[in-house]
Each structure stands twice: as C-alpha cells, then as structure tokens.
Protein backbone atom coordinates (compact mmCIF):
# COMPACT_ATOMS: atom_id res chain seq x y z
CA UNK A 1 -13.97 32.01 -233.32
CA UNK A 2 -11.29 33.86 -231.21
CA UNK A 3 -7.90 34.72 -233.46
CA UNK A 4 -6.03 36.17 -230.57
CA UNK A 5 -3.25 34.73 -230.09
CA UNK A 6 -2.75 32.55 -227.25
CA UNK A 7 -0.87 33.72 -224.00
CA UNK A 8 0.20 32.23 -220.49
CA UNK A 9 -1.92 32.10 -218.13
CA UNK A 10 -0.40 33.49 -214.75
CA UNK A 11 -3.87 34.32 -212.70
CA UNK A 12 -5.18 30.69 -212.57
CA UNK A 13 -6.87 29.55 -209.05
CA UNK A 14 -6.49 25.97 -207.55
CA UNK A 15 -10.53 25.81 -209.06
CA UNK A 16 -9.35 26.77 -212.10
CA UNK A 17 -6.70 24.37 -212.69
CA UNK A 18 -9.42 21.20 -211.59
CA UNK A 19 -11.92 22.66 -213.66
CA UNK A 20 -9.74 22.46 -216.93
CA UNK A 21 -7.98 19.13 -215.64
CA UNK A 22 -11.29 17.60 -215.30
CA UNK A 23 -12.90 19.16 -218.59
CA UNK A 24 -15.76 21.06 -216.71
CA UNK A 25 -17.55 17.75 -215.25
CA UNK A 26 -16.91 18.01 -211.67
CA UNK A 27 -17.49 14.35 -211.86
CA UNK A 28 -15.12 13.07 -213.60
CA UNK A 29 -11.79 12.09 -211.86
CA UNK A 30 -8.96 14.36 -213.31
CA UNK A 31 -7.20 11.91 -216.22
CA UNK A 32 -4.16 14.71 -216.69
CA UNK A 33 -0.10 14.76 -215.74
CA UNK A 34 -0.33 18.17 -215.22
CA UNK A 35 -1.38 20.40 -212.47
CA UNK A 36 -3.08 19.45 -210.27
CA UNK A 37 -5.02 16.25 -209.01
CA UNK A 38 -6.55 16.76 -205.86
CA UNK A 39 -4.57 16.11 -203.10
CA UNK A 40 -5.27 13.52 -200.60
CA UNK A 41 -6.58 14.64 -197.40
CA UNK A 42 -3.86 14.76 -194.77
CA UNK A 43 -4.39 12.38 -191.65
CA UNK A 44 -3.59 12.42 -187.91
CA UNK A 45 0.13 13.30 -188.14
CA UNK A 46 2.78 10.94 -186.66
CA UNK A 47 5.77 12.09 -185.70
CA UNK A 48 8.64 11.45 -188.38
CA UNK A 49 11.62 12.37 -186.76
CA UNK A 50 13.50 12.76 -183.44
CA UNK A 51 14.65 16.07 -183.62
CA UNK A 52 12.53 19.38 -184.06
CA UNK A 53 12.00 20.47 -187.44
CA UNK A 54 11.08 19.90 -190.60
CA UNK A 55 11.24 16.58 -192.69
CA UNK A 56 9.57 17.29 -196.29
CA UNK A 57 9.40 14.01 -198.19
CA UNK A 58 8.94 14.10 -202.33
CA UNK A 59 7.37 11.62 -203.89
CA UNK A 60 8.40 10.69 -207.44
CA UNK A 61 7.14 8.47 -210.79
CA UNK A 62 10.29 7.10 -211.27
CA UNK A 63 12.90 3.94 -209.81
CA UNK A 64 16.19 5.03 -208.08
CA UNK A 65 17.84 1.97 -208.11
CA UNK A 66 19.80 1.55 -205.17
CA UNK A 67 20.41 -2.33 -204.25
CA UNK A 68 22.33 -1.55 -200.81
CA UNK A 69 20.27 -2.41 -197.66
CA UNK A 70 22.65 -0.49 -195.54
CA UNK A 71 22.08 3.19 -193.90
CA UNK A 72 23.89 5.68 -195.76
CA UNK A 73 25.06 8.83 -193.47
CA UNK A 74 22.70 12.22 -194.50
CA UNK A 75 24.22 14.38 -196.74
CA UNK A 76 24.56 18.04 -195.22
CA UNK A 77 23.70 20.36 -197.79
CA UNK A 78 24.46 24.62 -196.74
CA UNK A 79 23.38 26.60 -199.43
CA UNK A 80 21.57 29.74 -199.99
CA UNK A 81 21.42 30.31 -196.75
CA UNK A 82 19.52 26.94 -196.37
CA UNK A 83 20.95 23.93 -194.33
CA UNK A 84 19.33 20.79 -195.28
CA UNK A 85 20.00 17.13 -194.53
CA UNK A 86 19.21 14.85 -197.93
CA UNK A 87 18.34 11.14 -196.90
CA UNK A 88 19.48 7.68 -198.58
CA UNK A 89 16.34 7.72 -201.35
CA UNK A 90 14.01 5.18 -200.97
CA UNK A 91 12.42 3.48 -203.78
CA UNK A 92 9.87 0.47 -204.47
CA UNK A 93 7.44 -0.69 -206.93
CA UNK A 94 3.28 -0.18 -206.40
CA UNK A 95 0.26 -1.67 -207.51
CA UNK A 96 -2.25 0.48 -208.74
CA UNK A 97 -5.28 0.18 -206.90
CA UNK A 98 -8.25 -0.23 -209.49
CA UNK A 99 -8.14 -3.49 -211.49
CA UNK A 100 -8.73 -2.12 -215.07
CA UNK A 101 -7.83 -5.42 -217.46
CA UNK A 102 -9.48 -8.71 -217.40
CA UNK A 103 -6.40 -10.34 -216.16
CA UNK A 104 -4.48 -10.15 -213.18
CA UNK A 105 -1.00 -8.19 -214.12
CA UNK A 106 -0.62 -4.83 -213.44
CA UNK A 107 1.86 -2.38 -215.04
CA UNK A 108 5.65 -1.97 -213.61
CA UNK A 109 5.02 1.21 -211.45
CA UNK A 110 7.71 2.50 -209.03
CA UNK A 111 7.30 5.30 -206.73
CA UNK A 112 11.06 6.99 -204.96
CA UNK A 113 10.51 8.97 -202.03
CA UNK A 114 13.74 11.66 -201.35
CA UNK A 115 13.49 13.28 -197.85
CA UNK A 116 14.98 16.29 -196.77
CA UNK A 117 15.56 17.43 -193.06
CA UNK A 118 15.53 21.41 -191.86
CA UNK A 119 16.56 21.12 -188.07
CA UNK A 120 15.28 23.82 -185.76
CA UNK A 121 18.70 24.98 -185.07
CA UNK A 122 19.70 25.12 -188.63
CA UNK A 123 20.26 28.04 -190.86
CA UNK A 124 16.99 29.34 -192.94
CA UNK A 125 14.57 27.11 -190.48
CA UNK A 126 11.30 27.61 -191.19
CA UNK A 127 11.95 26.08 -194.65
CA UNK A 128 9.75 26.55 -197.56
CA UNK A 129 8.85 23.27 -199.67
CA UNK A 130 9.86 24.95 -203.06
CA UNK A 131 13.56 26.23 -201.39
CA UNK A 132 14.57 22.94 -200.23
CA UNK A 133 12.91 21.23 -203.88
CA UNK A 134 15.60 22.83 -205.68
CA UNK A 135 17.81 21.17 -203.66
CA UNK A 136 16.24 17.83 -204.25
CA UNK A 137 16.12 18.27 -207.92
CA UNK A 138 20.02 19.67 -208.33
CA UNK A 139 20.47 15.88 -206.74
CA UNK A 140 18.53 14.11 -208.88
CA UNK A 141 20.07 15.55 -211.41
CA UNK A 142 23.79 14.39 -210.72
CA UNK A 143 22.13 11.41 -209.86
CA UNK A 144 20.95 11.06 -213.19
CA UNK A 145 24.42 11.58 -214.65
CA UNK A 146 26.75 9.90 -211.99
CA UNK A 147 24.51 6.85 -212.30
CA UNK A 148 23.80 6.56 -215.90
CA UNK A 149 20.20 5.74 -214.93
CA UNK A 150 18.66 7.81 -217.72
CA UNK A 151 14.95 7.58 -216.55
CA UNK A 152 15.75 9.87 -213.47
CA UNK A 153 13.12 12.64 -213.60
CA UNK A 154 11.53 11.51 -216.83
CA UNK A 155 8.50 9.73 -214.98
CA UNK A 156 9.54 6.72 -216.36
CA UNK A 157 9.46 2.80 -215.08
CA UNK A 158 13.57 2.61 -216.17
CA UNK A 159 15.05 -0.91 -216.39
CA UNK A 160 11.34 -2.51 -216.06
CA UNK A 161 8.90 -4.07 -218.52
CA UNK A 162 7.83 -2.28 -221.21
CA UNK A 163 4.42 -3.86 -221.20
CA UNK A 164 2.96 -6.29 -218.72
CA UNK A 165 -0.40 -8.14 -219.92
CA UNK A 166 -2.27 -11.66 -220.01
CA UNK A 167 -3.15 -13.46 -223.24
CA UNK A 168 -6.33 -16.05 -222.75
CA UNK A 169 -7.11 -18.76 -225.04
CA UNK A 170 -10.90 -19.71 -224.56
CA UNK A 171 -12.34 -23.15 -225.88
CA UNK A 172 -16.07 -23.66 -224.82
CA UNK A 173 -16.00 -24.13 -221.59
CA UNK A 174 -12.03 -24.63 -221.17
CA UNK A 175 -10.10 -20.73 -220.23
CA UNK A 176 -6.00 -20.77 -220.29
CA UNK A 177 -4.46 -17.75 -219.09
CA UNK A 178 -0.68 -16.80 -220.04
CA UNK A 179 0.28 -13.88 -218.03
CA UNK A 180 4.13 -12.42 -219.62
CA UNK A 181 6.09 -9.37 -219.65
CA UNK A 182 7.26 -7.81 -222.64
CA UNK A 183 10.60 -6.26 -223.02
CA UNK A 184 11.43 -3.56 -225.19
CA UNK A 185 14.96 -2.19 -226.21
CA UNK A 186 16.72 -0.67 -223.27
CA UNK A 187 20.08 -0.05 -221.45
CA UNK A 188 20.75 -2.03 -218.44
CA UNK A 189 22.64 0.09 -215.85
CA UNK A 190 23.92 -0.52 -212.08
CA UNK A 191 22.56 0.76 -208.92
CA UNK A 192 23.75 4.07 -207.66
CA UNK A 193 26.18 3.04 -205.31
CA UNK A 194 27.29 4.56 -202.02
CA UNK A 195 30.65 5.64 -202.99
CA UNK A 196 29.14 8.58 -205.83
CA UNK A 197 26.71 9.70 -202.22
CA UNK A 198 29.28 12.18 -201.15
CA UNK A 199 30.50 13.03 -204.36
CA UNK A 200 27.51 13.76 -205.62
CA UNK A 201 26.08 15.75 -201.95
CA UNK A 202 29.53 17.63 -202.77
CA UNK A 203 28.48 18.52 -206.25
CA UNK A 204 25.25 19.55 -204.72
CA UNK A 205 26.44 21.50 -201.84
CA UNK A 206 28.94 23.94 -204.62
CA UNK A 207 25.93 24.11 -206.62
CA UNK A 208 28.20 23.04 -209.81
CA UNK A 209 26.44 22.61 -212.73
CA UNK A 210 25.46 19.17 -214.17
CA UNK A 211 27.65 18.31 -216.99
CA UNK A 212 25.50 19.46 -219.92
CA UNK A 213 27.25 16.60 -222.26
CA UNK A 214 26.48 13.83 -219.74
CA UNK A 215 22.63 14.87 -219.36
CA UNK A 216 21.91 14.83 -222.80
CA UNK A 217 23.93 11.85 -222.93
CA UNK A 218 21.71 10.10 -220.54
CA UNK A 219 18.72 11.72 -222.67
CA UNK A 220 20.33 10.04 -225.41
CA UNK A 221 19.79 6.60 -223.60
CA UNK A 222 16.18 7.79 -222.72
CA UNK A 223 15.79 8.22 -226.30
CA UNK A 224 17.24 4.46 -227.39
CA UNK A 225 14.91 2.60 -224.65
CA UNK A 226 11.92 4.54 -226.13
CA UNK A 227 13.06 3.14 -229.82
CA UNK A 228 13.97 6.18 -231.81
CA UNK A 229 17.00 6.12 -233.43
CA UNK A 230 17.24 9.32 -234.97
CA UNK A 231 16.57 11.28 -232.15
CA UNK A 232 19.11 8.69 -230.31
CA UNK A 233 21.75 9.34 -232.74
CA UNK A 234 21.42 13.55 -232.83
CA UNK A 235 21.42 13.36 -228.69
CA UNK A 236 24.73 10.98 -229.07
CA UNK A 237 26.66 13.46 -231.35
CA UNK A 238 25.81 16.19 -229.29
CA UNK A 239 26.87 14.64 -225.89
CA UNK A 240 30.34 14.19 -226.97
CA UNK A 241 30.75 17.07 -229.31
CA UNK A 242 30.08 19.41 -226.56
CA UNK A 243 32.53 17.15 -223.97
CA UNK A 244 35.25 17.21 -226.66
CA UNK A 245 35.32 21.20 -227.22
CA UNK A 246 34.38 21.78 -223.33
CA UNK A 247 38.10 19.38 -222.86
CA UNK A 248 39.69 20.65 -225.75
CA UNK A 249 39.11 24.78 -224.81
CA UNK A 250 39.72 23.62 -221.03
CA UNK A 251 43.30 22.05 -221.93
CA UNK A 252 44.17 25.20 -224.17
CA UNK A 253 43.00 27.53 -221.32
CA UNK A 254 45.79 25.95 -218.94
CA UNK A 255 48.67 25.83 -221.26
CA UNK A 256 47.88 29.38 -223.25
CA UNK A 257 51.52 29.72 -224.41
CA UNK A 258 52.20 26.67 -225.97
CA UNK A 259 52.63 26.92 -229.84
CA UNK A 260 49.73 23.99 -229.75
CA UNK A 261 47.45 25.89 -227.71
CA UNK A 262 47.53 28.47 -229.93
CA UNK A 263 47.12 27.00 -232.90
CA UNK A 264 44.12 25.27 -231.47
CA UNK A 265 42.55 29.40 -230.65
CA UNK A 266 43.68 30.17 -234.35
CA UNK A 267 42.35 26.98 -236.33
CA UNK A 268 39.10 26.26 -234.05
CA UNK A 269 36.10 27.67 -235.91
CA UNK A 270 37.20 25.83 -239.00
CA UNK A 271 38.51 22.00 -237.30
CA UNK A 272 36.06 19.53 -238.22
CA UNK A 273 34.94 17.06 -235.66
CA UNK A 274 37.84 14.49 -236.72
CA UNK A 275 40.63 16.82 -236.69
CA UNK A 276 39.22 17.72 -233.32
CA UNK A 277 39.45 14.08 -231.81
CA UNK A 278 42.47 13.06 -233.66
CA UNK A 279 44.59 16.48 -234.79
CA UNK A 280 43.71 19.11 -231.84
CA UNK A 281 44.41 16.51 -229.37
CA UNK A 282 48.07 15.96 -230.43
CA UNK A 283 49.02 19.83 -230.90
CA UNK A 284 47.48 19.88 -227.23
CA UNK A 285 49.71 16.76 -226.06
CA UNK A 286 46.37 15.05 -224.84
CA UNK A 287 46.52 11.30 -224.33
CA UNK A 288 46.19 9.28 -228.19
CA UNK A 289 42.75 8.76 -228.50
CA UNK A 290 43.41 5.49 -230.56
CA UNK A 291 45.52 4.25 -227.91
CA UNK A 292 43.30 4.53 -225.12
CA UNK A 293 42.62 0.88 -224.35
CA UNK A 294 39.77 -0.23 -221.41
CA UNK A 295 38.89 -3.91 -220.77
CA UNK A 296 35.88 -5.44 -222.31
CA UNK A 297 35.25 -2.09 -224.40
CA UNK A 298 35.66 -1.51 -227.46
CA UNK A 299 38.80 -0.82 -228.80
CA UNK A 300 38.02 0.94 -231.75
CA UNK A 301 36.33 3.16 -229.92
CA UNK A 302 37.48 6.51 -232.03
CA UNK A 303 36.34 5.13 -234.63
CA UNK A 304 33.18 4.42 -233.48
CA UNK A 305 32.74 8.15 -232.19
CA UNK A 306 33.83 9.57 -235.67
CA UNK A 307 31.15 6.86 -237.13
CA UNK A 308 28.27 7.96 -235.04
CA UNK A 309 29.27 11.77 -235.72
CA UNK A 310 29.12 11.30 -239.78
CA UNK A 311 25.30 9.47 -238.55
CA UNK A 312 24.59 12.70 -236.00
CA UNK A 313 25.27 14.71 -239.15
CA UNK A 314 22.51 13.61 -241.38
CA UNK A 315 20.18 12.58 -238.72
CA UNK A 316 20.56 16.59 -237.64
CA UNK A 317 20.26 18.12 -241.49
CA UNK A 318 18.28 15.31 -243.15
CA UNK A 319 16.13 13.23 -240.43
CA UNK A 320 17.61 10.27 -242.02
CA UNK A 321 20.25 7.55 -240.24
CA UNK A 322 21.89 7.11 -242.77
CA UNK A 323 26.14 8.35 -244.18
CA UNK A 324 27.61 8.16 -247.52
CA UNK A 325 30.38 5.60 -247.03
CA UNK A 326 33.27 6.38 -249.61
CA UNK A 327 33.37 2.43 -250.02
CA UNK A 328 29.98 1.73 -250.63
CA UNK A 329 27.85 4.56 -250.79
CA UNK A 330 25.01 5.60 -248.69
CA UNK A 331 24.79 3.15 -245.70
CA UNK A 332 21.84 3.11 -243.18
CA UNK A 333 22.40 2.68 -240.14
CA UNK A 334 22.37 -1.56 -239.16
CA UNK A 335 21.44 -3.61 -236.30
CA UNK A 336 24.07 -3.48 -233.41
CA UNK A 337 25.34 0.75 -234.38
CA UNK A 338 23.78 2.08 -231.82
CA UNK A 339 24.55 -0.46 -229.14
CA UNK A 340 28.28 0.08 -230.45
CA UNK A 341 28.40 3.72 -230.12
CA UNK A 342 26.55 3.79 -226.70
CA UNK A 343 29.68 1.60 -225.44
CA UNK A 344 31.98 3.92 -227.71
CA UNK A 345 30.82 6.70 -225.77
CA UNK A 346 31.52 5.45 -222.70
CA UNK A 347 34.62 4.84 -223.13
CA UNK A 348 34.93 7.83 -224.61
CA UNK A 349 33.99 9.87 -221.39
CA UNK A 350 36.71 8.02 -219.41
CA UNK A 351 39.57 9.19 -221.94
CA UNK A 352 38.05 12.75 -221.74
CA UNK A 353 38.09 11.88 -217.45
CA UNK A 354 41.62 10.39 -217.91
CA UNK A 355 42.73 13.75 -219.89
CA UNK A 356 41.30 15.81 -217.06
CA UNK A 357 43.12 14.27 -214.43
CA UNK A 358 46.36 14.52 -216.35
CA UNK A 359 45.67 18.24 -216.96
CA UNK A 360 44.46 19.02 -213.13
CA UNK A 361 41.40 20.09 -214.81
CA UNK A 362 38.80 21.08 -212.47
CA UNK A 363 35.58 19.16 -212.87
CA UNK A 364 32.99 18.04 -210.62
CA UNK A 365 32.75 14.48 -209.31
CA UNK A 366 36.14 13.94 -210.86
CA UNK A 367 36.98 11.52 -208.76
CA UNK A 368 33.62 9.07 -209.63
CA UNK A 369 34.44 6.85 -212.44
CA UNK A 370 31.10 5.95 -214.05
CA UNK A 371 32.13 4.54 -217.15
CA UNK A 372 31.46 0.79 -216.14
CA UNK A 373 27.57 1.86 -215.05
CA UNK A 374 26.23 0.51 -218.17
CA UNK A 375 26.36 -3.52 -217.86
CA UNK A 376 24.12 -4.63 -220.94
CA UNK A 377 22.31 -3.08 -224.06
CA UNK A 378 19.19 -5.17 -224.34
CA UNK A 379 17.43 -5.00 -228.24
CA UNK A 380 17.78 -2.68 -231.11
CA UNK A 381 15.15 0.25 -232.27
CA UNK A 382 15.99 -1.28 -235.46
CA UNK A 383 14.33 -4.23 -234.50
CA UNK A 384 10.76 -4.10 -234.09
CA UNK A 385 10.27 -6.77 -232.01
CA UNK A 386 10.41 -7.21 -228.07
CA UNK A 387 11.54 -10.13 -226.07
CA UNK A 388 8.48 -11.93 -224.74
CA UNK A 389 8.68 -14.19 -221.45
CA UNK A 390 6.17 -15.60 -220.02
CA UNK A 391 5.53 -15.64 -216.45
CA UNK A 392 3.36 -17.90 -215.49
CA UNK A 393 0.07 -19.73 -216.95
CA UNK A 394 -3.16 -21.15 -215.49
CA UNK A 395 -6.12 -22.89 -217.03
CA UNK A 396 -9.62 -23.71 -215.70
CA UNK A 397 -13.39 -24.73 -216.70
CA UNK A 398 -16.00 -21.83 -216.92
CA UNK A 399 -19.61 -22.02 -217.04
CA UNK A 400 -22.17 -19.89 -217.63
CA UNK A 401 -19.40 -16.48 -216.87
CA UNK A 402 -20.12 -13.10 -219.09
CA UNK A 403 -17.22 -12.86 -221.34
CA UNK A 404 -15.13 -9.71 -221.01
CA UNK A 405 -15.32 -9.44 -224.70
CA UNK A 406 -18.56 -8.69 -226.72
CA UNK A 407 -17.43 -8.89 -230.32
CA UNK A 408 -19.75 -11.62 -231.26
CA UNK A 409 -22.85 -10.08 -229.92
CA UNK A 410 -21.81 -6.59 -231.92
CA UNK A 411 -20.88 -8.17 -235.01
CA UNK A 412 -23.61 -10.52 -235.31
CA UNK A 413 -25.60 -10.25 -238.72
C-alpha cells in the first residue's frame, strides 16, 4: 500500500478526468458531478444574435425564479477591460429523458440559462468563456442575496418538491396508482423582480463584494430546507453577528470623535453580543433596536436575535440546540424557533439597512429593500415529517404483466 500522502493533481488530461469519472470501464456512462461528462457534440450552428460577436450562454442546475414575462433591458457590464451585455435569465423545469421508476413522475429538475453578449466593437472582444464566467457568477451571487433565493448556485431544485414518486396498490388483477409530491421543510421566497436588475448589474459592474453576512445568511436558509438545525442555527448567528459589528465599526468610523464612538474602540473586544445590539447601539445614537417596528413581523424581534445567539452559542461549542434558560434550565430548541428567528432576522437586516441610510453609510444595493422576499416558512427540521399531496390517481385491470417487483420469487422458501 502507498503511505504518501495525497497531493493535487494539476497535470490531468481531458482522458484522464473520463477515465476516473467513469471508473476505468469505458462503458459505463460517467455517474459523477464533477469534471467532466462528455460534452455533447455541437450541431450546425444557427445564428443567435443580430449583431457580430459573441453570445456565450451558461447553463445551470438550479431555478431563477423570475415570474415577469416582460423583456428586461441588458445590463452593460465594463470591467477588467471586458464589456459584456448580461441578459434577463431564463429559467424552466426539464424532464429527464430515461424513465428509471415504474411510475410515471419524474423528479422537479430546473435548468437557468444566463447569456452574456461581447459585441465586436466592444472592449476585450475576442472574449474568453472563463473571463466573462466570472462575470456571470459575481451576478449570481447578488442574485442570491438581493433575492433571498438561497438555492442560487447550490445545484439545487429551490422552492420545488422534495420528492416526487407513485405509490401502487396491487390486488390480483386490480393496479391503483397514486402519483404525489412530497414536501419537505423549506422557505418560500418571491421572484427576483425587475427593480433589484440594475441594482444588482450596478453592484456587478463596481465589482463590490457580496455582503458576506447576507450569503451565509441565505446558506443559513439552504441549511433549514435541507433539515439541519444545528448547522441552521450556527449559519444564523453568524449572519447577523458579522452585519452587527460590520454596522457597528462602520457607524464609529464616521463619527470618530464622539465620546460614544470611542468608547465603542475602547470597550469592543470585551462587549458581548447583547451589549452590542442593545448598549453599543445607544452610545452610537443608532436607531432603538426594540423600537424598530415593521408590519406583519415580529415585534420582538431583538429578542428573538439575542435568543437565537444564546442557541448559535452552544450549537458552535457543543453541537447541541439547546440554552440554559435562567427560568427553567436547559431548553432545546422547540417547534416554530427557527421559523421565528428566520423572520427575526429579516427584520433585523432592515433596521441594520434603516441605520445605514441614516448614517449615509455606503453599501451596495442600498437602495433594494429585500426584507419582504421571504413570504412563508413551510415545516420545521424538528418535525420529521413532510406534507404529502397527492396529485392525481388512476386504477386499471392487469393480466398476465411481469411485476416490477420480484420479492416473492426471491424470498420464496
């Protein structure tokens, strides 16, 4: 056996990479997400565009969710020395082609194409596919954030099914089929509308950064659809512990000779989350975080945050969701927290946006309020259980048809 330690691999040929991805049978189809499956063969080209250029279209796993029928103008991107049109994304579900299941449903699959246009007459024309990507993926990125859907570059289905299948009840000769959907927990957002498309091409265009305390946020929202709450609950804390000292530092920088600001520099290694939220704030004349009121939210929102920090604590250190309450000792965490802080957070971001605008902070896509992007929180990791509904049922009369299942014949004596 070889005990040398493993190291990258940076010499690997295109036979290489099928070779491994298709475990040294050349006849077996590649079953692997990695690099690479073999590429279709192109056809007879069309011609996609009016202009002369280049149009580079990338095809992704993954649902944009954009309900708006409309054209939406290109978004002019000039950036390291590149000049690149970005289309409205396109996006609609597929069917995979080979029928693998005895019934008839297929899983929710989505596919998003995002084009990209290099006219002749533009800067940095020839462009290479890799240059203009990393354009494509900075946008996907704020779209990600601006638009709360969390699935964005994750590969997965988003606000779809969890599970689509067919249950059959067979009777002799008598075959019902039930074909449902099942539906896991998730977070219900809203389509990325066109008023965050400029924003967000402006974001783009300045190359600023993705807010670091969004995109884990959104991770964190990832991390509730797929059922984990502990992960859910460390990804939570984070997110607005790194928004709250980002504001906090941000408000001190533009006021550095106030007695508050420093005070804040003095005391800030040693202020505990809470005296962050509720203390810092008020030596830094930042809006009451307890008063900050939004329709249909909660309104105990601060308290909510502070909850789901004392949770990110021992979820962090311990694995474990659960906090020593000084009322009644340790208290796991129950059916509806999550859902609570998820909404507490939210509201949460739009008293940190609200705190920004008062300060003429400079931040990115200020001007995009995304805090009503979340419309429902559907189940609870807690619970185990999905929600079920059938979609429709048929029944018929069967004769002499080989069975899809052989368990009889196996486990005969």
């Amino acid at each position: 056996m070889d005990d040398k330690p493993c190291q990258p691999e940076t010499s690997l040929t295109s036979e290489d990479l099928l070779r491994i991805v298709r475990g040294d049978d050349p006849n077996r189809p590649p079953m692997w997400n990695g690099l690479p499956r073999m590429t279709t063969p192109p056809e007879a080209p069309a011609k996609p565009m009016a202009e002369n250029g280049q149009l580079f279209e990338f095809l992704f796993p993954f649902p944009i969710h954009i309900f708006d029928s409309t054209d939406w103008p290109p978004l002019r991107i000039a950036r390291d020395g590149l000049d690149v049109h970005l289309l409205k994304p396109i996006s609609m579900p597929v069917t995979a082609k080979e029928q693998l299941a005895a019934g008839n449903e297929s899983p929710d699959l989505y596919s998003s194409n995002l084009r990209a246009i290099v006219l002749k007459t533009s800067q940095g024309f020839p462009a290479t596919h890799d240059s203009v990507f990393e354009i494509v993926r900075h946008a996907l990125q704020w779209m990600r954030v601006l638009s709360r859907q969390f699935w964005i570059g994750t590969g997965a289905a988003g606000v779809a099914a969890a599970s689509r299948g067919s249950a059959f009840n067979v009777d002799g000769p008598f075959v019902t089929q039930m074909n449902y959907a099942l539906y896991g927990s998730t977070v219900l957002v809203r389509s990325l509308p066109l008023r965050f498309w400029e924003p967000l091409g402006e974001c783009v265009a300045n190359g600023a950064p993705v807010p670091v305390s969004e995109s884990i946020y959104c991770d964190a929202l990832a991390s509730f659809a797929s059922g984990d709450s502990v992960r859910c609950l460390v990804q939570l804390g984070v997110a607005v512990e790194i928004e709250l000292t980002n504001l906090l530092d941000n408000i001190a920088s533009v006021q550095p000779d106030t007695g508050g600001a420093a005070k804040y520099r003095r005391e800030k290694r040693e202020l505990t989350f809470k005296q962050k939220l509720l203390t810092s704030t008020a030596w830094l004349h930042a809006s009451n975080p307890k008063q900050f009121v939004l329709p249909d939210m909660p309104a105990d929102w601060a308290v909510q945050i502070l909850s789901l920090y004392k949770f990110r604590s021992t979820a962090a250190h311990e694995g474990r969701a659960v906090i020593m309450d000084s009322a009644t000792g340790p208290r796991p965490l129950a059916a509806g927290d999550l859902q609570s802080f998820i909404f507490s957070t939210e509201v949460f971001y739009r008293w940190s946006r609200t705190q920004r605008l008062k300060f003429r902070l400079p931040a990115p896509a200020m001007s995009v309020d995304r805090s009503n992007q979340i419309i429902a929180i559907l189940g609870d990791p807690l619970d185990r259980r999905g929600l079920v509904i059938g979609t429709s049922e048929s029944s018929s009369t069967i004769e002499n048809d080989s069975s899809a299942s052989t368990l009889a014949s196996r486990y005969e004596p």
